[in-house]
PDB file of N, CA and C in Angstrom:
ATOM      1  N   UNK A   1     -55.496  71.954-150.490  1.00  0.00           N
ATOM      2  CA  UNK A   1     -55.192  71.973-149.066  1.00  0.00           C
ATOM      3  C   UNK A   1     -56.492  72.040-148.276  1.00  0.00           C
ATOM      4  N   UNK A   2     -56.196  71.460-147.271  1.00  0.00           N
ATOM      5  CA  UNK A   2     -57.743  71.637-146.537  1.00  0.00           C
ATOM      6  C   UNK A   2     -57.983  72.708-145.585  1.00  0.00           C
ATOM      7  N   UNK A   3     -59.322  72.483-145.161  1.00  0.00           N
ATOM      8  CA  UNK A   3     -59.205  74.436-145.061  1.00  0.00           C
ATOM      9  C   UNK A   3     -59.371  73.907-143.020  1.00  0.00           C
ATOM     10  N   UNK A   4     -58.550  74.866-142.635  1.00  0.00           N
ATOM     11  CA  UNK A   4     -58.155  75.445-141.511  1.00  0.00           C
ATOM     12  C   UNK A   4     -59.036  74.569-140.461  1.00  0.00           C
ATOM     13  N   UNK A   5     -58.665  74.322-139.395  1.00  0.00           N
ATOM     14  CA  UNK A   5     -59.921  73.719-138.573  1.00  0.00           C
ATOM     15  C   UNK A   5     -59.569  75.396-137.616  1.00  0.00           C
ATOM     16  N   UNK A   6     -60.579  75.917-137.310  1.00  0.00           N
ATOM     17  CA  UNK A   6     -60.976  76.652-136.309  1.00  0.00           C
ATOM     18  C   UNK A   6     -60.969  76.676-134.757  1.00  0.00           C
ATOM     19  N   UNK A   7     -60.356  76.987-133.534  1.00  0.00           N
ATOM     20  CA  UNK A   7     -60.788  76.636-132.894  1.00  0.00           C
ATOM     21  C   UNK A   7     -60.949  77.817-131.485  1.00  0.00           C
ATOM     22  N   UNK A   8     -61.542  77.491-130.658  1.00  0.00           N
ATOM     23  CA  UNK A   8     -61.701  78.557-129.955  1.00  0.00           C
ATOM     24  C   UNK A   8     -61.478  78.265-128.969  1.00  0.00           C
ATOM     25  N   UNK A   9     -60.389  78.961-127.405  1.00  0.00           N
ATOM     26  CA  UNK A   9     -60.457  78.807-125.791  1.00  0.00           C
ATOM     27  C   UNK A   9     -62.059  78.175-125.439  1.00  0.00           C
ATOM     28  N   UNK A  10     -61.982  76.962-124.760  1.00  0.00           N
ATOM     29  CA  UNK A  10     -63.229  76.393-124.348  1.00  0.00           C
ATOM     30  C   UNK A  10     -63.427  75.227-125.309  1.00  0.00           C
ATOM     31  N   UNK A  11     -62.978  74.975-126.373  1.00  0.00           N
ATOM     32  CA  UNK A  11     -63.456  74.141-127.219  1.00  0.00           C
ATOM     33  C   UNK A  11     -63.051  72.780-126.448  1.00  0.00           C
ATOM     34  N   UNK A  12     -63.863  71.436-127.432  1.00  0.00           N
ATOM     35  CA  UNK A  12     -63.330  70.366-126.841  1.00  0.00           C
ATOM     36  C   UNK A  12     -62.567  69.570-127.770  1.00  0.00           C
ATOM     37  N   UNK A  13     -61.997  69.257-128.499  1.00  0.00           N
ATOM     38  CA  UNK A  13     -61.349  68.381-129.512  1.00  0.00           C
ATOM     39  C   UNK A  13     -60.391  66.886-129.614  1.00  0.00           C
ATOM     40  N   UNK A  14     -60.787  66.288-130.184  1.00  0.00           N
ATOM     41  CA  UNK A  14     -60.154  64.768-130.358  1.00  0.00           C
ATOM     42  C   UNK A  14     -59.131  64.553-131.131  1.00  0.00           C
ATOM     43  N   UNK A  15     -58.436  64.065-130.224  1.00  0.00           N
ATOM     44  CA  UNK A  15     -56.692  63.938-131.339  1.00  0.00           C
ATOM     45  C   UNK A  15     -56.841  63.007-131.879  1.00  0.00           C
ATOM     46  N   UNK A  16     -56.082  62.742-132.632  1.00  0.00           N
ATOM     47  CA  UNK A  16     -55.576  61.819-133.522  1.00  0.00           C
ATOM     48  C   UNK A  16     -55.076  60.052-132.726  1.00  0.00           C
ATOM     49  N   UNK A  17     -54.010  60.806-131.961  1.00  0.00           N
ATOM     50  CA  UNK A  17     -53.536  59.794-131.033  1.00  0.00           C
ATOM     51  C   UNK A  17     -53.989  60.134-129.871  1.00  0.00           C
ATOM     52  N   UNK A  18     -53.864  58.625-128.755  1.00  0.00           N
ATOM     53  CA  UNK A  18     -54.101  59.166-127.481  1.00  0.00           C
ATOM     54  C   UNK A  18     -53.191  59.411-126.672  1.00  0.00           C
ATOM     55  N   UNK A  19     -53.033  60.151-125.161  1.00  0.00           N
ATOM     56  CA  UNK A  19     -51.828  60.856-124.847  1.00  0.00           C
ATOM     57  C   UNK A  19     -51.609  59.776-124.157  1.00  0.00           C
ATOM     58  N   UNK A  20     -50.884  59.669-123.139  1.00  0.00           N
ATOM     59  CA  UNK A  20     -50.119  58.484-122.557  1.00  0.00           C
ATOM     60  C   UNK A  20     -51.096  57.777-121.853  1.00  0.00           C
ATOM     61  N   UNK A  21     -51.605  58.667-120.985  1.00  0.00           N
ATOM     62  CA  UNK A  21     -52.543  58.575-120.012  1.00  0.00           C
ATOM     63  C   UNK A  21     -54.159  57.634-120.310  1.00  0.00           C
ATOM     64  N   UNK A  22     -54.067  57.473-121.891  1.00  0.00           N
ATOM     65  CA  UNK A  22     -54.930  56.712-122.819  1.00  0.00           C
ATOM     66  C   UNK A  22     -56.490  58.029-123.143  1.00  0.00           C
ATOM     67  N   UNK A  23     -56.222  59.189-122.836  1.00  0.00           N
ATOM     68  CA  UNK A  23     -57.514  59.795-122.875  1.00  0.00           C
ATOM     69  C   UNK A  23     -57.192  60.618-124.854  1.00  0.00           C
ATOM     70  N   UNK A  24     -58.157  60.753-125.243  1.00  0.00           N
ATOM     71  CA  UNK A  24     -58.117  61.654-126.741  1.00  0.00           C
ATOM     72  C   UNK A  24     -58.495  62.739-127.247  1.00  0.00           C
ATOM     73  N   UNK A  25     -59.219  63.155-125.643  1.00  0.00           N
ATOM     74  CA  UNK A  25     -60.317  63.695-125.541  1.00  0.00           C
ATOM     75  C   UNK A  25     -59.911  65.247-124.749  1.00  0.00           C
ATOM     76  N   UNK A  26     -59.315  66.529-125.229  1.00  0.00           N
ATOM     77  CA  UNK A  26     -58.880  67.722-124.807  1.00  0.00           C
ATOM     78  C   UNK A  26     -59.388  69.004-125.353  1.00  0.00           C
ATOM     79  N   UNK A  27     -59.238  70.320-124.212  1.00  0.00           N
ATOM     80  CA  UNK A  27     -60.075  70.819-124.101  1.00  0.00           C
ATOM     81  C   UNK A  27     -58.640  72.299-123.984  1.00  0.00           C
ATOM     82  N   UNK A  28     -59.024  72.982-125.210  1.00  0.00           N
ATOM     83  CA  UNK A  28     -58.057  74.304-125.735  1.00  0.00           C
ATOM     84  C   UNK A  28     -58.213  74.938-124.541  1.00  0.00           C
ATOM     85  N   UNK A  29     -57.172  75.616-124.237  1.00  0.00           N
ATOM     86  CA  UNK A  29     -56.966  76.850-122.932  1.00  0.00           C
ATOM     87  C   UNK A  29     -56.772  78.221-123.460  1.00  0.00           C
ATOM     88  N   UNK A  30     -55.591  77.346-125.139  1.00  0.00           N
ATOM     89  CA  UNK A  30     -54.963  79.242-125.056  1.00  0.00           C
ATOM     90  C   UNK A  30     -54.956  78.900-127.105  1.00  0.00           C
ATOM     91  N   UNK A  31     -55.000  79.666-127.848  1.00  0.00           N
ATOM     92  CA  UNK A  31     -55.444  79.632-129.118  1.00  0.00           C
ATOM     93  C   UNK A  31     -54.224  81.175-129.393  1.00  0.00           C
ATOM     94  N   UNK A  32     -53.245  80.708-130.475  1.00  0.00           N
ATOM     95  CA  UNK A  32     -52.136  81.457-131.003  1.00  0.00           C
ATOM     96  C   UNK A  32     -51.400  81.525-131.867  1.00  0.00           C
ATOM     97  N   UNK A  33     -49.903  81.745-131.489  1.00  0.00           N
ATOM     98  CA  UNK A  33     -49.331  80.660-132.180  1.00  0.00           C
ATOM     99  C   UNK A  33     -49.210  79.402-132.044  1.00  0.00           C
ATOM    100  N   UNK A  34     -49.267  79.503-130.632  1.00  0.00           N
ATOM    101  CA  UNK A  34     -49.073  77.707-129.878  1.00  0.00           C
ATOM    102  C   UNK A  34     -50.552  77.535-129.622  1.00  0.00           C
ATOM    103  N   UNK A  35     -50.748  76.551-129.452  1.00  0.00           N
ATOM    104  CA  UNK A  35     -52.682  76.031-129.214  1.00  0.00           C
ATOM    105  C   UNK A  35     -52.258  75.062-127.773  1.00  0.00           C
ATOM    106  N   UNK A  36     -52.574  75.941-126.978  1.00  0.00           N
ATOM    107  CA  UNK A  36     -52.543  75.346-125.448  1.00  0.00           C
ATOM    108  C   UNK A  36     -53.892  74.572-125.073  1.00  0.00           C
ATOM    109  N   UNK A  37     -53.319  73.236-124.567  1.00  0.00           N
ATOM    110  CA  UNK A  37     -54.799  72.039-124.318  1.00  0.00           C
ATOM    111  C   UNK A  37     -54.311  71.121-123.188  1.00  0.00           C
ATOM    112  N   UNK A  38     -55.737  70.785-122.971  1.00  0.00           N
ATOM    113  CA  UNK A  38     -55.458  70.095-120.925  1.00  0.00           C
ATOM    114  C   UNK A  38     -56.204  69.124-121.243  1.00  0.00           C
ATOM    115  N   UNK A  39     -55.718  67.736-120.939  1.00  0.00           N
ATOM    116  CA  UNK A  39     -56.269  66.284-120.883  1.00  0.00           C
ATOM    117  C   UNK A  39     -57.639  66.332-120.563  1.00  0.00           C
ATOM    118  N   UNK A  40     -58.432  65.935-120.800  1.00  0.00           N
ATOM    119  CA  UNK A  40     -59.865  65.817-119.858  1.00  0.00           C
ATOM    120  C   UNK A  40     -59.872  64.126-118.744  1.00  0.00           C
ATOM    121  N   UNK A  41     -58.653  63.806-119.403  1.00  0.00           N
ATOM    122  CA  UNK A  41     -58.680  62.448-118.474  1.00  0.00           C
ATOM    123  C   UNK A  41     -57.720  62.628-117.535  1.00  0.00           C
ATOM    124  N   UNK A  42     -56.738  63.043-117.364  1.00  0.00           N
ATOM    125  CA  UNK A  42     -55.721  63.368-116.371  1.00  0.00           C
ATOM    126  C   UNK A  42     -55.255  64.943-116.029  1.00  0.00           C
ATOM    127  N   UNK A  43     -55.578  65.621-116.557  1.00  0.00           N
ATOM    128  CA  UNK A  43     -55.601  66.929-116.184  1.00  0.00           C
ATOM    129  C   UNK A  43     -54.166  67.310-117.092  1.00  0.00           C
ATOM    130  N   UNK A  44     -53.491  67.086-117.704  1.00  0.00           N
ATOM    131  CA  UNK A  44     -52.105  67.349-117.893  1.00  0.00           C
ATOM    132  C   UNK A  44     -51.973  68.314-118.977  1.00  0.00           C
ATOM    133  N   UNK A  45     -51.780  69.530-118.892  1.00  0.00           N
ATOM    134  CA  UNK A  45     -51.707  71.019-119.949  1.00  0.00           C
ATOM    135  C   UNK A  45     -50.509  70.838-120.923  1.00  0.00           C
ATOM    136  N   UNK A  46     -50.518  70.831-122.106  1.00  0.00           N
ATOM    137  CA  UNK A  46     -49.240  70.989-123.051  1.00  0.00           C
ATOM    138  C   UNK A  46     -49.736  71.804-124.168  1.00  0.00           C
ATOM    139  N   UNK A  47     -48.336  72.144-124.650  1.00  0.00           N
ATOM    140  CA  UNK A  47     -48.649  73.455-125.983  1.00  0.00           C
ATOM    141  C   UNK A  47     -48.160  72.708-127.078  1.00  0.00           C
ATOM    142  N   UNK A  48     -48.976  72.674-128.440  1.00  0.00           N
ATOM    143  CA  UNK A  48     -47.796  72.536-129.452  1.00  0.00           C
ATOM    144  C   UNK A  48     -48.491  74.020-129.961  1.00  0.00           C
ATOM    145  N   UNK A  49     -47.399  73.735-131.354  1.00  0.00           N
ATOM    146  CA  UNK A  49     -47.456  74.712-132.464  1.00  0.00           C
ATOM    147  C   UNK A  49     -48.662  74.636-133.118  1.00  0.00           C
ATOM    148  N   UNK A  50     -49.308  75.823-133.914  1.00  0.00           N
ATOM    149  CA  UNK A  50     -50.225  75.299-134.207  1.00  0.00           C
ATOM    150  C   UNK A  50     -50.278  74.706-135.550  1.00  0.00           C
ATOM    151  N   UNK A  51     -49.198  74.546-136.219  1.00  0.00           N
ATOM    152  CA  UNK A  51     -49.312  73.617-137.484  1.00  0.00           C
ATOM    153  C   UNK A  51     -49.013  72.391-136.902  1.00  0.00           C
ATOM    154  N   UNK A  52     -48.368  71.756-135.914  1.00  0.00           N
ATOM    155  CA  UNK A  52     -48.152  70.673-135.306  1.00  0.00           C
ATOM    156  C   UNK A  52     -50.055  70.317-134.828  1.00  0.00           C
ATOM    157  N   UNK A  53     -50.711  70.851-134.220  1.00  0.00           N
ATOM    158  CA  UNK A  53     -51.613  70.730-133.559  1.00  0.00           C
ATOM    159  C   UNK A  53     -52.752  70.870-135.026  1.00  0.00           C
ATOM    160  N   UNK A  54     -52.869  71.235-135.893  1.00  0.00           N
ATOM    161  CA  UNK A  54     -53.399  71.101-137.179  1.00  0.00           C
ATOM    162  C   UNK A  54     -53.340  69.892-137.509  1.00  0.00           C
ATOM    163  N   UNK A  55     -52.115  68.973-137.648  1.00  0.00           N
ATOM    164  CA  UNK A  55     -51.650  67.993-138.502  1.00  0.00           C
ATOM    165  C   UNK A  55     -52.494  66.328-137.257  1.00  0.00           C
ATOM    166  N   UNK A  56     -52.617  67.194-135.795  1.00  0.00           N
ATOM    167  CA  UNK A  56     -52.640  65.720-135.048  1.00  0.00           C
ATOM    168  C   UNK A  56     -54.019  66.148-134.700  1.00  0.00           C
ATOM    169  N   UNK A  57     -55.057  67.064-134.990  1.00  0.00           N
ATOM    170  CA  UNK A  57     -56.579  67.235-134.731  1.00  0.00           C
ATOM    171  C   UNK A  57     -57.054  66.106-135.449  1.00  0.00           C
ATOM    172  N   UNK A  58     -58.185  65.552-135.028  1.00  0.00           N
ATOM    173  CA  UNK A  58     -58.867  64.545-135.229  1.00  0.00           C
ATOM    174  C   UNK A  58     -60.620  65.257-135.980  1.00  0.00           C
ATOM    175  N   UNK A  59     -60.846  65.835-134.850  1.00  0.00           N
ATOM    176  CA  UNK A  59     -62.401  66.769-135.131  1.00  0.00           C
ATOM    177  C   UNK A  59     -62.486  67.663-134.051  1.00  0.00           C
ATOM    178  N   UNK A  60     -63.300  68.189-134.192  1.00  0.00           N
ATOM    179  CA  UNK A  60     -63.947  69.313-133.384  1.00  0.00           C
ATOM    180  C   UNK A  60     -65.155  67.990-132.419  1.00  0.00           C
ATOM    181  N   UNK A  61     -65.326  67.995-130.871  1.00  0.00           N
ATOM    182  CA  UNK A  61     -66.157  67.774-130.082  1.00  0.00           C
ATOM    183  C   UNK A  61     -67.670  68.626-130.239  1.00  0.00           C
ATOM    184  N   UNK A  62     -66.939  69.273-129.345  1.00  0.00           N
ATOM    185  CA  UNK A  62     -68.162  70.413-128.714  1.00  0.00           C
ATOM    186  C   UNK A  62     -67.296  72.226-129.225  1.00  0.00           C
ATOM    187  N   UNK A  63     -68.099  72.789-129.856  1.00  0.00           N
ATOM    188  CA  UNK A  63     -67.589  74.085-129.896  1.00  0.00           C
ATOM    189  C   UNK A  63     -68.126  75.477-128.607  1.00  0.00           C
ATOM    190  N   UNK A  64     -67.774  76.046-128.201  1.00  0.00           N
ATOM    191  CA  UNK A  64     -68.442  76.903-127.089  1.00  0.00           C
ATOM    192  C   UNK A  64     -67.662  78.211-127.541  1.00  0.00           C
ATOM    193  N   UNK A  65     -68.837  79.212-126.992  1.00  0.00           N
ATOM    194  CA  UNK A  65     -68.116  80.310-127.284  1.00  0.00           C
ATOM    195  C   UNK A  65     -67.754  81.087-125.656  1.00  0.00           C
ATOM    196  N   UNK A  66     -67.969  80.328-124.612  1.00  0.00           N
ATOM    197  CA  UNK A  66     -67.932  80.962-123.539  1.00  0.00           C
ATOM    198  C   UNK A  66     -65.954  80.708-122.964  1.00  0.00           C
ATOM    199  N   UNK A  67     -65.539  81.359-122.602  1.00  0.00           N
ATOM    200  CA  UNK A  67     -63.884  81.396-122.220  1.00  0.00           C
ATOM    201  C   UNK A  67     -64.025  80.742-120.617  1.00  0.00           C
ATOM    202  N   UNK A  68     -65.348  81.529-120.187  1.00  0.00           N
ATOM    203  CA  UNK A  68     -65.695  81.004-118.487  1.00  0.00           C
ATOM    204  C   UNK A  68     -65.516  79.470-118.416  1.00  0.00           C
ATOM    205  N   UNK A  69     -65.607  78.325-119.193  1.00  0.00           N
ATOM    206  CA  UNK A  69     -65.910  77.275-119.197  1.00  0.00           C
ATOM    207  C   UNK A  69     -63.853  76.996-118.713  1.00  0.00           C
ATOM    208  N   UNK A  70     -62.894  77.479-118.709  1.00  0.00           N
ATOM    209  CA  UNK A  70     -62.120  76.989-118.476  1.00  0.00           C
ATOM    210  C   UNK A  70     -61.748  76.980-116.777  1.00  0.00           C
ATOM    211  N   UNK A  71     -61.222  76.007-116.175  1.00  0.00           N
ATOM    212  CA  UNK A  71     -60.809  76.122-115.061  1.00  0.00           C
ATOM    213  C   UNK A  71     -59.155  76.404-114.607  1.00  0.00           C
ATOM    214  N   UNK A  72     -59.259  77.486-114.191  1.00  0.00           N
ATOM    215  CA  UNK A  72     -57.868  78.364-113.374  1.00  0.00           C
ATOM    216  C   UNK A  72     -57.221  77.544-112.924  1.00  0.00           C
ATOM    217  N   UNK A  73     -56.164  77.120-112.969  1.00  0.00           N
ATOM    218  CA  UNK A  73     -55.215  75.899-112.114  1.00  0.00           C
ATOM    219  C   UNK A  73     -53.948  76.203-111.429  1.00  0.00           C
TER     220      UNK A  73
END
């Protein structure tokens, strides 16, 4: 099995597929059970599970350890 991708509030990560909006490119809010992430191309916030969100990660972008990097909406 492969081992865990990691991820942390602030991170940036590339899906697998792209969301409707054509962007691939999202940025974690909330890290749990559910792994909450916001478009970087259209702004649009959704949760999956996080074995759902395991299975459709692509890679890790940019890793950050700062939480400040998210914007309040």
């Amino acid at each position: 099995m492969d081992e865990m991708h990691k991820v942390e509030t602030g991170d940036r990560v590339l899906m697998k597929k792209a969301h409707p909006c054509g962007g691939y490119e999202w940025l974690i809010t909330r890290v749990g059970a559910d792994v909450g992430m916001r478009c970087t191309t259209c702004e649009r916030q959704v949760m999956l599970a996080r074995g759902e969100f395991q299975k459709r990660l692509k890679k890790i972008v940019e890793k950050t350890t700062q939480a400040s990097t998210i914007r309040k909406s």
